[in-house]
N, C-alpha and C. Protein backbone atom coordinates (compact mmCIF):
# COMPACT_ATOMS: atom_id res chain seq x y z
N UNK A 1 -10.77 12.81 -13.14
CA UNK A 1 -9.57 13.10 -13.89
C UNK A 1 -8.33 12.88 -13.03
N UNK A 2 -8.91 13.08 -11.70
CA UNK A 2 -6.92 12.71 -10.67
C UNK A 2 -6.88 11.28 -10.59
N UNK A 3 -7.77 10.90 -10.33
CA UNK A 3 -7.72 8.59 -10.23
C UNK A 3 -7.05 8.52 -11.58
N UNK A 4 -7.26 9.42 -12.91
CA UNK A 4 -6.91 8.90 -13.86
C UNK A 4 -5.39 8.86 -13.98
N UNK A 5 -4.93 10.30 -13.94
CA UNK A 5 -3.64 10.84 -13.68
C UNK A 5 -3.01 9.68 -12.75
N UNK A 6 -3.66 9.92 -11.44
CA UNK A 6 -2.46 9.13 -10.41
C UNK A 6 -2.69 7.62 -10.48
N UNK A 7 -3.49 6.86 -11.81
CA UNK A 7 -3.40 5.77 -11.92
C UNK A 7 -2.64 5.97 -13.09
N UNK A 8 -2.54 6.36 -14.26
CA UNK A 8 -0.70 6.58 -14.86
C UNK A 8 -0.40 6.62 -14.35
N UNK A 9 0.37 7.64 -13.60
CA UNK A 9 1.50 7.76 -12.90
C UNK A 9 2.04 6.66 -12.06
N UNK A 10 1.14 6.03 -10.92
CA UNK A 10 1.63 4.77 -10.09
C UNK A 10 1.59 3.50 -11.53
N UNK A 11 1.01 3.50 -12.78
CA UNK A 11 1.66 2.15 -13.80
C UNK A 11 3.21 3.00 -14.15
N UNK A 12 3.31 4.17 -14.59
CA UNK A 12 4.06 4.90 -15.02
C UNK A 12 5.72 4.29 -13.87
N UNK A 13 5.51 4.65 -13.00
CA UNK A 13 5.95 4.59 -11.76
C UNK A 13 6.99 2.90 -11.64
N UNK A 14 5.79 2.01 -11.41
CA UNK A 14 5.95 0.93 -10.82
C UNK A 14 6.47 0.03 -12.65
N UNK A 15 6.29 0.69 -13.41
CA UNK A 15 7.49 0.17 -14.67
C UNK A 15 8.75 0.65 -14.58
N UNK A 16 8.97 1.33 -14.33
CA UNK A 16 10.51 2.30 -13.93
C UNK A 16 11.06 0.97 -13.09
N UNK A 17 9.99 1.45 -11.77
CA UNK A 17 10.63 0.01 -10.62
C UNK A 17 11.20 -0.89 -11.14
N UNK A 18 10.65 -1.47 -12.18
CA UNK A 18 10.28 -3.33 -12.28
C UNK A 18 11.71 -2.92 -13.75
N UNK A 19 12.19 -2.34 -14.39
CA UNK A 19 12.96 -2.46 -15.28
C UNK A 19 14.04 -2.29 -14.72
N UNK A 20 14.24 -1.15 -13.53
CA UNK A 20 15.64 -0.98 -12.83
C UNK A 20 15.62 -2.57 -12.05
N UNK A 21 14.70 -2.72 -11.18
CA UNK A 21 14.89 -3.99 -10.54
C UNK A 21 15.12 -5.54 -11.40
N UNK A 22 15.06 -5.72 -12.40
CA UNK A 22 15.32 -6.69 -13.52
C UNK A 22 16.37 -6.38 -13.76
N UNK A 23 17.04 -5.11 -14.19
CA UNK A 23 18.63 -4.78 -14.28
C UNK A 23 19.42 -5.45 -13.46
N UNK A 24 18.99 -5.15 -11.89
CA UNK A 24 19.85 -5.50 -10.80
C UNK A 24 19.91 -6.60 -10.37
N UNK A 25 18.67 -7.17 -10.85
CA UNK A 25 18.49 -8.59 -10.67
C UNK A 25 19.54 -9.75 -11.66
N UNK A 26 19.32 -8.86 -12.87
CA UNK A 26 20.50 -9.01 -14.23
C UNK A 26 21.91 -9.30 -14.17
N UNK A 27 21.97 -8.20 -13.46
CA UNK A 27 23.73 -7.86 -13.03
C UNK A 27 23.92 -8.87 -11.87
N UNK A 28 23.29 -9.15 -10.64
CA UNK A 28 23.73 -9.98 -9.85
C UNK A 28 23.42 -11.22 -9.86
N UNK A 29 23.15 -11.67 -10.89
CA UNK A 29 23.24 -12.84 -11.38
C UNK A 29 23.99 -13.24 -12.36
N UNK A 30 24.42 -12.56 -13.26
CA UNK A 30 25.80 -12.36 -13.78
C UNK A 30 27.05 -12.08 -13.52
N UNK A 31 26.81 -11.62 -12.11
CA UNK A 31 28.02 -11.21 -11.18
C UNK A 31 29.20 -12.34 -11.28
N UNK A 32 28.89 -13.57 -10.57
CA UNK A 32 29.61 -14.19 -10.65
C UNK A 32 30.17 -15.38 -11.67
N UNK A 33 29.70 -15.02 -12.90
CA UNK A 33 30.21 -15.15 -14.31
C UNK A 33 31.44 -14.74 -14.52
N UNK A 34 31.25 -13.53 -14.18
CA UNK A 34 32.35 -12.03 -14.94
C UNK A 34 33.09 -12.45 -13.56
N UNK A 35 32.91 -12.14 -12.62
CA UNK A 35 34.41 -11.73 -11.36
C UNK A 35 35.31 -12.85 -11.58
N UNK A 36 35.10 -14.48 -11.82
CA UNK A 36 36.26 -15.00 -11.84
C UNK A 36 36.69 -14.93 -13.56
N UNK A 37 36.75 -14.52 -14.18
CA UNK A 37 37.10 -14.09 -15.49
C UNK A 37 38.07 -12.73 -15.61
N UNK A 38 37.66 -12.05 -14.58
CA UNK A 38 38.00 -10.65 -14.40
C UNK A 38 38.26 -9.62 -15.46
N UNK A 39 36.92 -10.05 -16.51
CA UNK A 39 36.85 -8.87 -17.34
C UNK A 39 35.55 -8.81 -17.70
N UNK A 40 34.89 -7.86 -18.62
CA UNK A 40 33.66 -7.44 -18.41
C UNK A 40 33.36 -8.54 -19.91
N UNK A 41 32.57 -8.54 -20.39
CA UNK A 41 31.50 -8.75 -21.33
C UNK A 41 32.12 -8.29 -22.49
N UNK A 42 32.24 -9.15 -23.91
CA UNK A 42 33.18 -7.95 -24.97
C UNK A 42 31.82 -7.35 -25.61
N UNK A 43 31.48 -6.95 -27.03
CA UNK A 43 30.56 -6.05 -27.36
C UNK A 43 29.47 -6.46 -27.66
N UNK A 44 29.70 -8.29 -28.23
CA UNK A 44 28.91 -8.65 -28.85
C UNK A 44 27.84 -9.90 -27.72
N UNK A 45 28.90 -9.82 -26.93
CA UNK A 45 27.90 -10.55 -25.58
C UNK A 45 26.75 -9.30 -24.83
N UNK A 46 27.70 -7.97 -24.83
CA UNK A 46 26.64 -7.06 -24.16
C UNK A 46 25.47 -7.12 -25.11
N UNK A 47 25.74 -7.04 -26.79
CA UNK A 47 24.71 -6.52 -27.38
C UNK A 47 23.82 -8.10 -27.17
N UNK A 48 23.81 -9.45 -27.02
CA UNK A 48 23.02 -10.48 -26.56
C UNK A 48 22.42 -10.10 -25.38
N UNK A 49 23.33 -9.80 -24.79
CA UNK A 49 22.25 -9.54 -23.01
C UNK A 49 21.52 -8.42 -23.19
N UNK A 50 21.50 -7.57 -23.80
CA UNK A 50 20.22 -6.33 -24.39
C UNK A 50 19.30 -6.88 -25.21
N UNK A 51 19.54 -8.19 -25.96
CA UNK A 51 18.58 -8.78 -27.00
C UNK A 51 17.26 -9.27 -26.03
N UNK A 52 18.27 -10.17 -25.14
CA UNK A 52 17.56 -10.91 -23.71
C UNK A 52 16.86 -10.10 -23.36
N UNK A 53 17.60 -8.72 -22.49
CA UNK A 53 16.57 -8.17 -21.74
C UNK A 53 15.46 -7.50 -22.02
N UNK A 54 16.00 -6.62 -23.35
CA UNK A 54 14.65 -5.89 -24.34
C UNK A 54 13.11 -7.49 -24.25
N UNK A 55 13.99 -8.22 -24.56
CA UNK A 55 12.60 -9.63 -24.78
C UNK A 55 11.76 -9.76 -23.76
N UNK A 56 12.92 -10.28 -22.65
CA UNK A 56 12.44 -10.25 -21.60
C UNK A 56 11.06 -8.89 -20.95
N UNK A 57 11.74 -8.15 -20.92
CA UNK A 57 11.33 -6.59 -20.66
C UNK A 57 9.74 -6.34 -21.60
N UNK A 58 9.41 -6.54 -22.85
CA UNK A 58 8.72 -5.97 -23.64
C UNK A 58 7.58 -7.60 -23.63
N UNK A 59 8.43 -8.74 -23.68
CA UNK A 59 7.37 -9.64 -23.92
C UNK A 59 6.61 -10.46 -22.64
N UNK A 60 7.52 -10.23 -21.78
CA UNK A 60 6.92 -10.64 -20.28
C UNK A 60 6.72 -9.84 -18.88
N UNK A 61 7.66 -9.02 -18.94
CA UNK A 61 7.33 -8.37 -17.46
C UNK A 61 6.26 -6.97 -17.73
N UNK A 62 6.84 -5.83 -18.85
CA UNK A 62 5.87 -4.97 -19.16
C UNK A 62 4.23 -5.50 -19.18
N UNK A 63 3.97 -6.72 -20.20
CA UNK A 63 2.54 -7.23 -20.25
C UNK A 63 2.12 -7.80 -18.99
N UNK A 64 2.45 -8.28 -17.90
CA UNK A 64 2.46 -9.12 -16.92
C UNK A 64 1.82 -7.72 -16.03
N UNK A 65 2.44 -6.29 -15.91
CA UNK A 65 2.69 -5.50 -15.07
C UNK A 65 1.63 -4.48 -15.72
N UNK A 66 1.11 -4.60 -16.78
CA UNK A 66 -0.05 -3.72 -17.08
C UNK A 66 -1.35 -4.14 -16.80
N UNK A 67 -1.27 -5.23 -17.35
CA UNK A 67 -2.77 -6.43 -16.56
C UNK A 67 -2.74 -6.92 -16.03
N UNK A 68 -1.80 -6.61 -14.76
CA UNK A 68 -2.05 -7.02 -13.33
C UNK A 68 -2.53 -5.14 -12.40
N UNK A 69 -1.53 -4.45 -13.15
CA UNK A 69 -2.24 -2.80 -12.77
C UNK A 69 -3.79 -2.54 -13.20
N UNK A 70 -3.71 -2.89 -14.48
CA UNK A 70 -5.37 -2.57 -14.86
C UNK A 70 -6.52 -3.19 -14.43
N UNK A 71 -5.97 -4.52 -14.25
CA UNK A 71 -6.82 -5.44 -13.62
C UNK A 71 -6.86 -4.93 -12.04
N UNK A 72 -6.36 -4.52 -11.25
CA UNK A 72 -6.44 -4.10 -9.95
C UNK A 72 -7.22 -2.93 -9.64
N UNK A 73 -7.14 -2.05 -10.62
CA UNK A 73 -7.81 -0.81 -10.66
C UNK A 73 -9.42 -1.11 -10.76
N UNK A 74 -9.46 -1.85 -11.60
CA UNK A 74 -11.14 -2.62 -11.79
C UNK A 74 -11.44 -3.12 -10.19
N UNK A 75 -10.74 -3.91 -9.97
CA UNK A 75 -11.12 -4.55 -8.49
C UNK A 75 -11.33 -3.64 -7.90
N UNK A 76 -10.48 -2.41 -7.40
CA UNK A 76 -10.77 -1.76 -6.00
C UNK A 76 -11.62 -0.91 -6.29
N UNK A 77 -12.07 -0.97 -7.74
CA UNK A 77 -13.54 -0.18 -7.62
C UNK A 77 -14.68 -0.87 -7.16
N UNK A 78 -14.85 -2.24 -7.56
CA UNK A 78 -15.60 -3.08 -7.70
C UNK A 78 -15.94 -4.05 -6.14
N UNK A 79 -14.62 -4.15 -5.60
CA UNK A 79 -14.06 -4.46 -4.09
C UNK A 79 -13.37 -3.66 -3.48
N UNK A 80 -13.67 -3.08 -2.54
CA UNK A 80 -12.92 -1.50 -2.05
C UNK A 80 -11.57 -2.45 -0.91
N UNK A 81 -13.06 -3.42 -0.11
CA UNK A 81 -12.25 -3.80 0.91
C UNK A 81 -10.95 -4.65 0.46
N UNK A 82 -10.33 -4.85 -0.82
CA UNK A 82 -9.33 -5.64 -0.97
C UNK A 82 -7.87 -4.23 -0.93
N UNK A 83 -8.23 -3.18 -1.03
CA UNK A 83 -7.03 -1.95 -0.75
C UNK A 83 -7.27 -1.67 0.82
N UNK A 84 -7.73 -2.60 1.61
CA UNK A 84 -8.18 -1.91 3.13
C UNK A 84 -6.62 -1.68 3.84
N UNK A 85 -5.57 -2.54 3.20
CA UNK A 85 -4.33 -2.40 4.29
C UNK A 85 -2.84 -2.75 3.34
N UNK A 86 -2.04 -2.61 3.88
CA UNK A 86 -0.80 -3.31 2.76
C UNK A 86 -0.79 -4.69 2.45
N UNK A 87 -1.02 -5.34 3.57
CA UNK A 87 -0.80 -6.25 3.52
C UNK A 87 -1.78 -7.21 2.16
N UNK A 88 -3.17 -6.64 2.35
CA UNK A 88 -4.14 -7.36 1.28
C UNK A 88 -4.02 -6.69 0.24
N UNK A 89 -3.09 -5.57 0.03
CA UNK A 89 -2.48 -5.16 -1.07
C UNK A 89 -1.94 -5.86 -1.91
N UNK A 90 -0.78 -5.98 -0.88
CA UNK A 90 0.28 -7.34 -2.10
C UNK A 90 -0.35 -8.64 -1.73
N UNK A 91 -1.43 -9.14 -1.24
CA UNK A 91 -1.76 -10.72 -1.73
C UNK A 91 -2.50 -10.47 -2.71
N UNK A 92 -3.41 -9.06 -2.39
CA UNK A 92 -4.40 -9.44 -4.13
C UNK A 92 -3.73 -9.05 -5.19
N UNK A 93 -2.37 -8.32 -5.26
CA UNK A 93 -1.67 -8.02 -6.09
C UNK A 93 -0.73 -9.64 -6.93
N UNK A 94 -0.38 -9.64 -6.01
CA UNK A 94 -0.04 -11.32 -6.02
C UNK A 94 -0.48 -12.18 -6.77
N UNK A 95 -2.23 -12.55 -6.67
CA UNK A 95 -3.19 -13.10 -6.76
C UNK A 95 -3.36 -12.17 -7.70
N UNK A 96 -3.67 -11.36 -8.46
CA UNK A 96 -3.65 -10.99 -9.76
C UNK A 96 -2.92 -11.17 -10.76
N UNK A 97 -1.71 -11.06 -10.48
CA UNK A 97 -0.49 -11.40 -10.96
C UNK A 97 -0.07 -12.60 -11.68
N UNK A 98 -0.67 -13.90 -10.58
CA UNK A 98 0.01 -15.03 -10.93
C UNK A 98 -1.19 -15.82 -12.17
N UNK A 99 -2.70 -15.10 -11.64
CA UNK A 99 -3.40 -15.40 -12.90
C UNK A 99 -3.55 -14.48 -14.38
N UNK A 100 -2.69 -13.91 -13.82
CA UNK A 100 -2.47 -13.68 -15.57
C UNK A 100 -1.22 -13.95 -16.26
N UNK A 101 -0.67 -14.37 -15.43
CA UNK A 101 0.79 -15.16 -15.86
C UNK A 101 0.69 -16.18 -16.74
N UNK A 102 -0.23 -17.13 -16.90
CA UNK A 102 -0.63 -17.74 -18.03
C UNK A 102 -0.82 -17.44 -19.27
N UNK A 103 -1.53 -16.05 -19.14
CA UNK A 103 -1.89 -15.52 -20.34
C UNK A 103 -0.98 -15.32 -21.10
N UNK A 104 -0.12 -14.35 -20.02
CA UNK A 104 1.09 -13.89 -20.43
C UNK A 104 2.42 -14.77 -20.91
N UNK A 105 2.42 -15.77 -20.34
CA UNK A 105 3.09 -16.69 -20.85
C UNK A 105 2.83 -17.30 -22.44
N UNK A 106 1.49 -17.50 -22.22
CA UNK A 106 1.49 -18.31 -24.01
C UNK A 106 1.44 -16.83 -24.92
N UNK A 107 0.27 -16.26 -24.92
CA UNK A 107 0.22 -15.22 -26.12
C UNK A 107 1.27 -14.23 -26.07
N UNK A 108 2.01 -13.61 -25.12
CA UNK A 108 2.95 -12.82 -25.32
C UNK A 108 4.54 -13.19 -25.06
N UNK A 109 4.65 -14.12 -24.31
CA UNK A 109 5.99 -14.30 -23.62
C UNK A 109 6.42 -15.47 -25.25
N UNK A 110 6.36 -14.80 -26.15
CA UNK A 110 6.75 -15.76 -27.70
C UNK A 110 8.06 -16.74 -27.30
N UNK A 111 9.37 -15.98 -26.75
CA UNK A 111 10.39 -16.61 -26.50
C UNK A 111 10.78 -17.09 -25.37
N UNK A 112 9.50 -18.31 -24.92
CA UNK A 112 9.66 -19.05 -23.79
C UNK A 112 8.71 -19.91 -23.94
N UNK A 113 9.49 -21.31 -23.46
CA UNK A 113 9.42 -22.50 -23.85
C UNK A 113 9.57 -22.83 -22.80
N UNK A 114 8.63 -23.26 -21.45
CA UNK A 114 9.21 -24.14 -20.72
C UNK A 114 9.18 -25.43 -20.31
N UNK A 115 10.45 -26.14 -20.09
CA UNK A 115 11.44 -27.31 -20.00
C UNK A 115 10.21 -28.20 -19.42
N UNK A 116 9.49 -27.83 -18.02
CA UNK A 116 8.83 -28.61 -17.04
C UNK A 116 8.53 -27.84 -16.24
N UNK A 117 7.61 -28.24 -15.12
CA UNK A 117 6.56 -27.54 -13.91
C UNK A 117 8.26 -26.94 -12.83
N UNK A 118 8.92 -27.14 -12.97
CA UNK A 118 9.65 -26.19 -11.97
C UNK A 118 10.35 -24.78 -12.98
N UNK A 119 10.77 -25.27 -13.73
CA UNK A 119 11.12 -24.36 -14.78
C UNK A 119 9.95 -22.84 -14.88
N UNK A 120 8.45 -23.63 -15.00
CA UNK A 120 7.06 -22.51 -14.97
C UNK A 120 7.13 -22.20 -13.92
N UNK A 121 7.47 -22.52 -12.47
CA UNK A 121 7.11 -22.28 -11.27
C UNK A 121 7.78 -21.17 -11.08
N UNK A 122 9.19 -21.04 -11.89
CA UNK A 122 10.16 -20.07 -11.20
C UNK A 122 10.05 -19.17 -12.11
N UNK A 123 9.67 -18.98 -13.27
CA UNK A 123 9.34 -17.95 -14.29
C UNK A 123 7.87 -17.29 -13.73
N UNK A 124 6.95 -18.10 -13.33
CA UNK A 124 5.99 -17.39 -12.59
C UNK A 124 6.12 -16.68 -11.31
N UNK A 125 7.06 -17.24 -10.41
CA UNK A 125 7.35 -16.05 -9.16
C UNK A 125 8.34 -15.00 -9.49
N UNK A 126 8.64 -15.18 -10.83
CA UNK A 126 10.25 -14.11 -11.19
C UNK A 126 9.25 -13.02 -11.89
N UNK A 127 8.22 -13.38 -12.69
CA UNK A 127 7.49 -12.39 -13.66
C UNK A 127 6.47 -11.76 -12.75
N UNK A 128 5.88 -13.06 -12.14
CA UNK A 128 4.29 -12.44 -11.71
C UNK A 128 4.86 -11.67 -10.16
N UNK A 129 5.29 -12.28 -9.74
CA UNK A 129 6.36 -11.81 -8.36
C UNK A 129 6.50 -10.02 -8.50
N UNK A 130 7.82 -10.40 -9.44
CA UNK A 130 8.56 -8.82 -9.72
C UNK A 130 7.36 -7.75 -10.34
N UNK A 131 6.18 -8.19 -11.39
CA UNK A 131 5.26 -6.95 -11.51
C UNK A 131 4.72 -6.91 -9.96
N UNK A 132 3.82 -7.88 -9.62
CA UNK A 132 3.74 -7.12 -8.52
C UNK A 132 4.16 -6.45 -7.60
N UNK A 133 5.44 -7.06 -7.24
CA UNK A 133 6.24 -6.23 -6.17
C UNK A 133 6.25 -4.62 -6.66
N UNK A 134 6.75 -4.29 -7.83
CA UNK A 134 6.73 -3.17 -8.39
C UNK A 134 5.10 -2.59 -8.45
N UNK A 135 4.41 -3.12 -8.11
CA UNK A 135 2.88 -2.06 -8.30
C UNK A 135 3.07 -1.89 -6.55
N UNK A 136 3.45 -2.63 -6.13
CA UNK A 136 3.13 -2.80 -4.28
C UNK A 136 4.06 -1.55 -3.68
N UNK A 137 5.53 -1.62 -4.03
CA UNK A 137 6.20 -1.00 -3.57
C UNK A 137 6.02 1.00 -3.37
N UNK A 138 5.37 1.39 -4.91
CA UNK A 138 5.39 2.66 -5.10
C UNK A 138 4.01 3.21 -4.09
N UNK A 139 2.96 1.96 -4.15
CA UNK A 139 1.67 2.43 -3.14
C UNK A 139 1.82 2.12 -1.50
N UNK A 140 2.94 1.56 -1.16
CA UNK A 140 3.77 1.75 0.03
C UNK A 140 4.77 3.03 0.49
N UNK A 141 5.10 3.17 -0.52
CA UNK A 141 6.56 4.66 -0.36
C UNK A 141 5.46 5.96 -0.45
N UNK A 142 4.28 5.93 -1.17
CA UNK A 142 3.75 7.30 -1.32
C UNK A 142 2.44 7.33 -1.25
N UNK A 143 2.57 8.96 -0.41
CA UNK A 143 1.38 9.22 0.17
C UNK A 143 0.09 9.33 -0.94
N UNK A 144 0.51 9.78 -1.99
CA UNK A 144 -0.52 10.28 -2.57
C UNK A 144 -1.14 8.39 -3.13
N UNK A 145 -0.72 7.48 -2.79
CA UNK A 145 -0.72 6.53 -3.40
C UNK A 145 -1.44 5.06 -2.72
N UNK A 146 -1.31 5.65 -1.45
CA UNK A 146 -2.32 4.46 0.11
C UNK A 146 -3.20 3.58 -0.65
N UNK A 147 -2.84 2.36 0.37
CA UNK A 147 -3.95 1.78 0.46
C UNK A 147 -5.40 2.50 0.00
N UNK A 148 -6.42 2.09 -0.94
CA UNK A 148 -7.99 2.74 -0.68
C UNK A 148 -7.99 4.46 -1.91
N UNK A 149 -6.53 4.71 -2.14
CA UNK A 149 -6.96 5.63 -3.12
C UNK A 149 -7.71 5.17 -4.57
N UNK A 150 -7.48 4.21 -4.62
CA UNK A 150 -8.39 3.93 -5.93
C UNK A 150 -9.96 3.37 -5.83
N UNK A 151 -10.53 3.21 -4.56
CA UNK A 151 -11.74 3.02 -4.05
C UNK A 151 -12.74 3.91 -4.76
N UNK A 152 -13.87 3.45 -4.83
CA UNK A 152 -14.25 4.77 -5.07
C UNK A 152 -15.48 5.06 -3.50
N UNK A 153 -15.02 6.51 -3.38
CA UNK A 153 -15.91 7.36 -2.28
C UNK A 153 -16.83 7.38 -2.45
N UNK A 154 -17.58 7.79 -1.38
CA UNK A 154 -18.67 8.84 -1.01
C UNK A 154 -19.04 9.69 -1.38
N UNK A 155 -19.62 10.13 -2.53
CA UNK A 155 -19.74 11.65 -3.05
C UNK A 155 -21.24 12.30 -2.15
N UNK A 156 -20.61 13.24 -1.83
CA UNK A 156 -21.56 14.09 -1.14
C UNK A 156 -22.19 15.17 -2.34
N UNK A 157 -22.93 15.44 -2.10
CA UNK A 157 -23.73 16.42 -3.17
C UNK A 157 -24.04 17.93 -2.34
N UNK A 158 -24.34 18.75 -3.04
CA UNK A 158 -25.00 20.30 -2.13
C UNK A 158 -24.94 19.75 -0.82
N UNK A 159 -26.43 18.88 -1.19
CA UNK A 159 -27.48 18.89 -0.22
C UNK A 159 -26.72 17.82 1.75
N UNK A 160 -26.45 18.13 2.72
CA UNK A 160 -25.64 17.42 3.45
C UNK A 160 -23.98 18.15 3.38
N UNK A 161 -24.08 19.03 2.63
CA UNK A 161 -22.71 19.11 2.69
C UNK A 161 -22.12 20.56 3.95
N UNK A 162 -21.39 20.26 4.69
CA UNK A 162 -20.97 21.32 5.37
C UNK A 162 -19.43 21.79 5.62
C-alpha cells in the first residue's frame, strides 16, 4: 500500500513539475514577442495561448508523462538494476520516454501534424525530454523517493528475522 501511495504521489508530483515547467518554458519563449511591443497580450490572444496550452498539456505532455511513469514502475520491478543510480535513472527514463512518444504522437497528440523529421525530432525532445525530466527531477530532490524505491525487496518472513 506505500509503493502505491508514493507511486501517486511521485506521478502526482512530477505533473505539477512538467505543467509549471511548460509555463516557463511558455513565457520565455514568448518573452521576446511581447518586450519589443511593450505590452502584454490583449484578452483574446491570452484566451488562444490557454487553448494551446490546455492542448498541449492534456493531449501530449500529461499522456507522454503517465506512460512513461507507469511504464517505469513495471520495469524497476521487473529490472531492479535499472534504478541502481541517477544517472541510469534518467537514461531509462529517457529511453522510456522517447518510445512512447510515437504512440503519443499519433493516437493522442490529435493537434499535431508534423511538417518533417526535424520538426518530430524537436517535438520529441520537448515532450519526451520534459516528461521525463519531470519524473527524474522529484526522485532526485527526495528522500522518500531514491533511486531503488520502487524495486521490489527482500521480504524476510518470522523465520530469519532478528
Amino acid at each position: 500500500m506505500l509503493a502505491v501511495a508514493r507511486a501517486l504521489v511521485w506521478l502526482g508530483v512530477s505533473a505539477g513539475l512538467l505543467l509549471v515547467g511548460f509555463a516557463l518554458f511558455g513565457s520565455a519563449a514568448l518573452a521576446p514577442s511581447v518586450i519589443p511591443r511593450g505590452e502584454l497580450p490583449g484578452p483574446v490572444q491570452r484566451e488562444a495561448l490557454g487553448a494551446v496550452y490546455s492542448t498541449l498539456a492534456v493531449q501530449a505532455l500529461l499522456p507522454e508523462l503517465a506512460l512513461t511513469g507507469v511504464t517505469w514502475l513495471v520495469l524497476a520491478r521487473l529490472v531492479p538494476r535499472l534504478e541502481r543510480s541517477r544517472r541510469a535513472l534518467l537514461l531509462g527514463l529517457l529511453a522510456v520516454g522517447a518510445l512512447w512518444f510515437p504512440a503519443v504522437g499519433h493516437y493522442s497528440f490529435t493537434a499535431w501534424s508534423p511538417p518533417g523529421p526535424l520538426a518530430y525530432a524537436v517535438t520529441l525532445l520537448l515532450v519526451a525530454g520534459g516528461a521525463s525530466l519531470a519524473l527524474w527531477v522529484p526522485r532526485v530532490l527526495s528522500p522518500a523517493l531514491v533511486p531503488g524505491c520502487f524495486t521490489v525487496g527482500t521480504k524476510r518472513g518470522i523465520v530469519g528475522s532478528r
